[in-house]
PDB file of N, CA and C in Angstrom:
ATOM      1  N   UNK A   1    -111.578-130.776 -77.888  1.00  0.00           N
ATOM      2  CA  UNK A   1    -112.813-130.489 -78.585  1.00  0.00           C
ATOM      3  C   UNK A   1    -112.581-129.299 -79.524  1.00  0.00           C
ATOM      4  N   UNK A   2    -113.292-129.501 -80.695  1.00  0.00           N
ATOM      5  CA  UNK A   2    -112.784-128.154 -81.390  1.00  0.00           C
ATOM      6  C   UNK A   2    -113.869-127.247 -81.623  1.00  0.00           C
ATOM      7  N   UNK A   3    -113.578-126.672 -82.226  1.00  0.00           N
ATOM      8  CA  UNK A   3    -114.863-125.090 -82.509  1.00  0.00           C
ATOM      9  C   UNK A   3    -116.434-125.902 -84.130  1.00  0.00           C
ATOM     10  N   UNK A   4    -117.564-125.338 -83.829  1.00  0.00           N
ATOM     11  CA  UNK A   4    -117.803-126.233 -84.977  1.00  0.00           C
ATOM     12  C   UNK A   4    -117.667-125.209 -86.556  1.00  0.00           C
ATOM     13  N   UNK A   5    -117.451-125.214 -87.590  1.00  0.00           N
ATOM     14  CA  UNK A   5    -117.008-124.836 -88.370  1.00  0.00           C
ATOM     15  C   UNK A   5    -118.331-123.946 -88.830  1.00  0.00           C
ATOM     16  N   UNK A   6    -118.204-122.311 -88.452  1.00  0.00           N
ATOM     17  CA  UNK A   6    -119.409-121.705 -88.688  1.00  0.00           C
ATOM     18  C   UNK A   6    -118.998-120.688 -90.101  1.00  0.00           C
ATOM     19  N   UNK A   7    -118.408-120.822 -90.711  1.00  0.00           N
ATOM     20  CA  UNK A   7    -118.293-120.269 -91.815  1.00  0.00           C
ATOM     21  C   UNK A   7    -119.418-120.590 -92.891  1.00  0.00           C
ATOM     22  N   UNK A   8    -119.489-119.387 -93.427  1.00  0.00           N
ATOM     23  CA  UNK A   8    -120.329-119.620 -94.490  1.00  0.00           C
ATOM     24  C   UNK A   8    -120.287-120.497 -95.578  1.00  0.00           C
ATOM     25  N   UNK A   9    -119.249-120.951 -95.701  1.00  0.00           N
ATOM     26  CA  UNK A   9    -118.830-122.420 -96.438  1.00  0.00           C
ATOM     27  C   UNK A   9    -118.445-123.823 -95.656  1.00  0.00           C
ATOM     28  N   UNK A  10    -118.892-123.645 -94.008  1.00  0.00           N
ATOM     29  CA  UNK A  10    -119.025-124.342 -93.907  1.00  0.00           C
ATOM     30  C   UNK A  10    -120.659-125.004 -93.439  1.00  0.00           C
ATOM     31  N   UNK A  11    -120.949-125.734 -92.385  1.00  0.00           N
ATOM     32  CA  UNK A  11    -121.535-126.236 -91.792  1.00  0.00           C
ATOM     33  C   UNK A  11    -122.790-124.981 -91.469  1.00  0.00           C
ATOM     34  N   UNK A  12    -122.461-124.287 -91.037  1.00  0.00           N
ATOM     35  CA  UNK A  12    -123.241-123.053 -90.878  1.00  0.00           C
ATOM     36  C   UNK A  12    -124.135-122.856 -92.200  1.00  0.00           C
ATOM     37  N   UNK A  13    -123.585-122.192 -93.287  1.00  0.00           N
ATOM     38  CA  UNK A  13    -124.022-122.496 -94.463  1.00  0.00           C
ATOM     39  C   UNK A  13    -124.749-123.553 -94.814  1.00  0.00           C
ATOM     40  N   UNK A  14    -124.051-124.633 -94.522  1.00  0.00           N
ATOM     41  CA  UNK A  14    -125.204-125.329 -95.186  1.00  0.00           C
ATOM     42  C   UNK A  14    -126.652-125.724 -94.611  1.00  0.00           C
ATOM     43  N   UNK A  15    -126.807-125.513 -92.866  1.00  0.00           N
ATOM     44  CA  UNK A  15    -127.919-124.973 -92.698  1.00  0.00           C
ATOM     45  C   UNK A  15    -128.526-124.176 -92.881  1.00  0.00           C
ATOM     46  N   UNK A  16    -127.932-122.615 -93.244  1.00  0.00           N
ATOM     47  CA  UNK A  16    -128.702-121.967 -94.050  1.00  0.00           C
ATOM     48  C   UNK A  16    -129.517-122.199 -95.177  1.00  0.00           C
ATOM     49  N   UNK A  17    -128.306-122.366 -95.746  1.00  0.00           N
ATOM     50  CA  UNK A  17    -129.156-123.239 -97.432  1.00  0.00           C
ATOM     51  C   UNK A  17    -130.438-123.869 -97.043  1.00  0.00           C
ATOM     52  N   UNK A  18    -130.258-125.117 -96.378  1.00  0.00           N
ATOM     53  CA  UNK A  18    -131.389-126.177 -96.236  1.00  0.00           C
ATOM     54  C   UNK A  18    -132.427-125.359 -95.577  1.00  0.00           C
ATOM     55  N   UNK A  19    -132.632-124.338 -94.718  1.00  0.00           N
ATOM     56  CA  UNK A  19    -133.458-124.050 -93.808  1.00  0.00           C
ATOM     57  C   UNK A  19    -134.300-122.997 -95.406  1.00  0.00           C
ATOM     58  N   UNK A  20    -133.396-121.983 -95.911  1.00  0.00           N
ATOM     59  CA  UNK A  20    -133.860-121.512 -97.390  1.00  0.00           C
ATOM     60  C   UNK A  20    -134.658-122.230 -98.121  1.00  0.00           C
ATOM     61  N   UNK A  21    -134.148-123.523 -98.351  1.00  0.00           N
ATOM     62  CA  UNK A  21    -134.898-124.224 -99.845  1.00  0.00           C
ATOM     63  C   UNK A  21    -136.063-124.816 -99.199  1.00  0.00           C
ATOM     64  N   UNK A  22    -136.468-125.261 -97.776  1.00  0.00           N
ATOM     65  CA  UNK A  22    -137.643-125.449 -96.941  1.00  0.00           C
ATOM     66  C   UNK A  22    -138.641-123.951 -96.939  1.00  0.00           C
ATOM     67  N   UNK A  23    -137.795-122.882 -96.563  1.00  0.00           N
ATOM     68  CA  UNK A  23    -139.092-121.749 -96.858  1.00  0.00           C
ATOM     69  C   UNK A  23    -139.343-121.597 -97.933  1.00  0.00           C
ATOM     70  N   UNK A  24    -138.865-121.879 -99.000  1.00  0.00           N
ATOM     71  CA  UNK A  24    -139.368-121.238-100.330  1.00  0.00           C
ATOM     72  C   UNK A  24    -140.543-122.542-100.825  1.00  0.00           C
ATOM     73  N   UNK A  25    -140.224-123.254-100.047  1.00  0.00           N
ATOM     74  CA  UNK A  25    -140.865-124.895-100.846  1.00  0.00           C
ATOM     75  C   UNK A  25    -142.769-124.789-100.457  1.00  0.00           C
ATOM     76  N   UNK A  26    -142.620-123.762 -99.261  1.00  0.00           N
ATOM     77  CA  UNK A  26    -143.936-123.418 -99.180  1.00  0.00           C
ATOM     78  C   UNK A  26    -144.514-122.348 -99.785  1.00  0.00           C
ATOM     79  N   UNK A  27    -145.706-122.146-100.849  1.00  0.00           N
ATOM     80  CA  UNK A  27    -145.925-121.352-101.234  1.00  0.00           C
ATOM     81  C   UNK A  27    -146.753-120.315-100.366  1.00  0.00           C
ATOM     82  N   UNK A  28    -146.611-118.951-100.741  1.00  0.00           N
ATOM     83  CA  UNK A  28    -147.116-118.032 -99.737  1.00  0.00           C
ATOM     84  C   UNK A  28    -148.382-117.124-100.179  1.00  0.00           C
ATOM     85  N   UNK A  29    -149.883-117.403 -99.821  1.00  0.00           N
ATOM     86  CA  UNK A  29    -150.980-116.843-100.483  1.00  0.00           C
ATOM     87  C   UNK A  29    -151.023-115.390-100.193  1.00  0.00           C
ATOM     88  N   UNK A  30    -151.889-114.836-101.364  1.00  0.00           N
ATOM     89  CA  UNK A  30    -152.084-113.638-101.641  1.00  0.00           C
ATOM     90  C   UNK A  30    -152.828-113.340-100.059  1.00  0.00           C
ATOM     91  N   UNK A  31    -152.785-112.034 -99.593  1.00  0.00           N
ATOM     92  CA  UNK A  31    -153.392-111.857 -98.471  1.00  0.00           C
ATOM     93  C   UNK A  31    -154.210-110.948 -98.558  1.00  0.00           C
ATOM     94  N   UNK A  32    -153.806-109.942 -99.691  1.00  0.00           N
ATOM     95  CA  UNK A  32    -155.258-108.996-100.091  1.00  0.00           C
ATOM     96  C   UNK A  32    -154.837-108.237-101.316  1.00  0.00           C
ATOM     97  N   UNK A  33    -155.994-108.065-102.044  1.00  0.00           N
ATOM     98  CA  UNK A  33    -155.385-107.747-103.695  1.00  0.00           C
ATOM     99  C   UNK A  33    -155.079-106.286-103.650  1.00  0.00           C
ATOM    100  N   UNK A  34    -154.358-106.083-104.860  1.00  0.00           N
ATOM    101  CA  UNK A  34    -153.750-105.110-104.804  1.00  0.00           C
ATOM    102  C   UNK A  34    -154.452-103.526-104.750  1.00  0.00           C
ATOM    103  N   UNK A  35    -155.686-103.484-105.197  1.00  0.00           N
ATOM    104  CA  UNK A  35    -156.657-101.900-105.006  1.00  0.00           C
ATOM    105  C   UNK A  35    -157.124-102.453-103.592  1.00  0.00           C
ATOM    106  N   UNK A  36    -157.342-103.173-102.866  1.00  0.00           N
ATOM    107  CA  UNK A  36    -157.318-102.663-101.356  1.00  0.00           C
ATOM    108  C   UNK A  36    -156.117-102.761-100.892  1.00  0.00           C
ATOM    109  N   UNK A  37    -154.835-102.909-101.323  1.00  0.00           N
ATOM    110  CA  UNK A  37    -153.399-102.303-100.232  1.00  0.00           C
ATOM    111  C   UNK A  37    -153.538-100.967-100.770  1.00  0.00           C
ATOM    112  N   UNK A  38    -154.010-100.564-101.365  1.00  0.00           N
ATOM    113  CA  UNK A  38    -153.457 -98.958-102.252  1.00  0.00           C
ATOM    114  C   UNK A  38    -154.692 -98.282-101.440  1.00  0.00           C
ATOM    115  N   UNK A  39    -155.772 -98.738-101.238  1.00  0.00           N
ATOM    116  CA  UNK A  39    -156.698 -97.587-100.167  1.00  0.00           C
ATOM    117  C   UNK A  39    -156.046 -97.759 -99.369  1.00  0.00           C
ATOM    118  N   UNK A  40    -155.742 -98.817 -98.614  1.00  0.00           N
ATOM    119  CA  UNK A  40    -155.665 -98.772 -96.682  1.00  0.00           C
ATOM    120  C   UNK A  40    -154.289 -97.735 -96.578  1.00  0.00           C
ATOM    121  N   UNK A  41    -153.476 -98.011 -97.700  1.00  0.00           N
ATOM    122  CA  UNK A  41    -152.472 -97.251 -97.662  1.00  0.00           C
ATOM    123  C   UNK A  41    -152.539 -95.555 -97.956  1.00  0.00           C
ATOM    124  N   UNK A  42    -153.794 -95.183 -99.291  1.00  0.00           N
ATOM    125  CA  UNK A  42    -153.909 -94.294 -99.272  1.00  0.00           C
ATOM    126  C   UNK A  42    -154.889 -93.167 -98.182  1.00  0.00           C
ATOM    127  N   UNK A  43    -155.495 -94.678 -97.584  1.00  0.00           N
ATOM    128  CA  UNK A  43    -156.379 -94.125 -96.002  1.00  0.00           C
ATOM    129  C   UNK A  43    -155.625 -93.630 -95.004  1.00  0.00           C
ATOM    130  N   UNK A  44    -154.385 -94.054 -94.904  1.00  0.00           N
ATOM    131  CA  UNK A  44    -153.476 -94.203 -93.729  1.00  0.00           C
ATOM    132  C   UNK A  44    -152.696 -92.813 -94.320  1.00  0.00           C
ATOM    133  N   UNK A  45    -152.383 -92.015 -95.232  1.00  0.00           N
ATOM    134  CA  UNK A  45    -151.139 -91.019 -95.443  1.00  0.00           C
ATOM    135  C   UNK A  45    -152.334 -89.866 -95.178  1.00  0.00           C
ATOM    136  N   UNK A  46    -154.001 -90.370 -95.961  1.00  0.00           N
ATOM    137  CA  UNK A  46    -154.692 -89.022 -95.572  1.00  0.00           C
ATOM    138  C   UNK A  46    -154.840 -88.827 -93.818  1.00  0.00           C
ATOM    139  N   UNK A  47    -155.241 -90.172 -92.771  1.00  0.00           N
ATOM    140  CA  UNK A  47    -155.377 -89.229 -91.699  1.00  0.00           C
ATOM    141  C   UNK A  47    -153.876 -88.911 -91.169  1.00  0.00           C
ATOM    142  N   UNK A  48    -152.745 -89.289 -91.659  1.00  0.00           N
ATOM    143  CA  UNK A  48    -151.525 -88.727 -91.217  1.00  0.00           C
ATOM    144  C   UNK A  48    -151.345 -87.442 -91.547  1.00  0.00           C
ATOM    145  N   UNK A  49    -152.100 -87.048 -92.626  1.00  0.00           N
ATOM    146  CA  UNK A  49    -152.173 -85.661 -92.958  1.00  0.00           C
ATOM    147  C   UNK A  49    -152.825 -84.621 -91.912  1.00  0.00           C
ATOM    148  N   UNK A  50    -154.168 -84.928 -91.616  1.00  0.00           N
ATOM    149  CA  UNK A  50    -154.792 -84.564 -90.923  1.00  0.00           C
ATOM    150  C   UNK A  50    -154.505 -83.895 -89.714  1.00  0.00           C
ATOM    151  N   UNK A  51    -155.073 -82.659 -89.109  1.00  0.00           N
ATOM    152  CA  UNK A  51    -154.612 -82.042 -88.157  1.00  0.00           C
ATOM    153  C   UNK A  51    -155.275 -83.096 -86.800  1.00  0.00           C
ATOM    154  N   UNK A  52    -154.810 -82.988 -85.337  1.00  0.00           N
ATOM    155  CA  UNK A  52    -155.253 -83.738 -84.220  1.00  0.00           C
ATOM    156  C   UNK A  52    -156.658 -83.386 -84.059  1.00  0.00           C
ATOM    157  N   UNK A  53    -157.233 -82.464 -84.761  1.00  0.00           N
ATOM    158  CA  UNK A  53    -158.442 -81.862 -84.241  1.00  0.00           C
ATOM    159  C   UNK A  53    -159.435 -82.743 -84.941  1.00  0.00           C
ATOM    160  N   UNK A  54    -159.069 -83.057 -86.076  1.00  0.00           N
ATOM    161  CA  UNK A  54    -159.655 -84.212 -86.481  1.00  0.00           C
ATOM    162  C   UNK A  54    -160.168 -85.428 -86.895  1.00  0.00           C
ATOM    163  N   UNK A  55    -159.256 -85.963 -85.787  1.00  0.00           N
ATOM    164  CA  UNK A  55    -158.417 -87.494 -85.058  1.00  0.00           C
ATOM    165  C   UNK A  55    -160.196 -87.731 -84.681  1.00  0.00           C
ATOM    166  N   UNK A  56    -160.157 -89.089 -85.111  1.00  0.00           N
ATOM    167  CA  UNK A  56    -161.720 -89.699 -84.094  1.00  0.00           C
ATOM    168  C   UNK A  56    -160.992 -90.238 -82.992  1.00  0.00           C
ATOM    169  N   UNK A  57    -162.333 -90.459 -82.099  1.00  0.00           N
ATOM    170  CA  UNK A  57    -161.776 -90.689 -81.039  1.00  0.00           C
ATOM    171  C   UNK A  57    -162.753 -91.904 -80.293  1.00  0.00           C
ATOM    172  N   UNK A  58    -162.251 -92.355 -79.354  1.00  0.00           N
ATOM    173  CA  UNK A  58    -162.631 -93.927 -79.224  1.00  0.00           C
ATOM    174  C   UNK A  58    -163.669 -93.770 -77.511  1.00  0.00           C
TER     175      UNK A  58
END
């Protein structure tokens, strides 16, 4: 029995490839526009700023 040929030129590869040209074949929707990633993001660096004292609390 022999080894199966996992080189990147071989067999290996070319499941890569195929498994590639299947994810791309699905297109991938917007999930939230771009001025709300830039608050949540600019929400998130201000309470990282923030001292613990004025952490809310649950």
């Amino acid at each position: 029995m022999t080894a199966p040929d996992l080189t990147p030129d071989g067999r290996l590869g070319e499941l890569l490839e195929q498994w590639r040209r299947d994810i791309r074949s699905v297109p991938i929707p917007t999930l939230v526009d771009l001025a709300t990633a830039v608050s949540i993001v600019r929400g998130a660096l201000h309470r990282a700023d923030a001292s613990p004292d004025e952490a809310p609390t649950r």
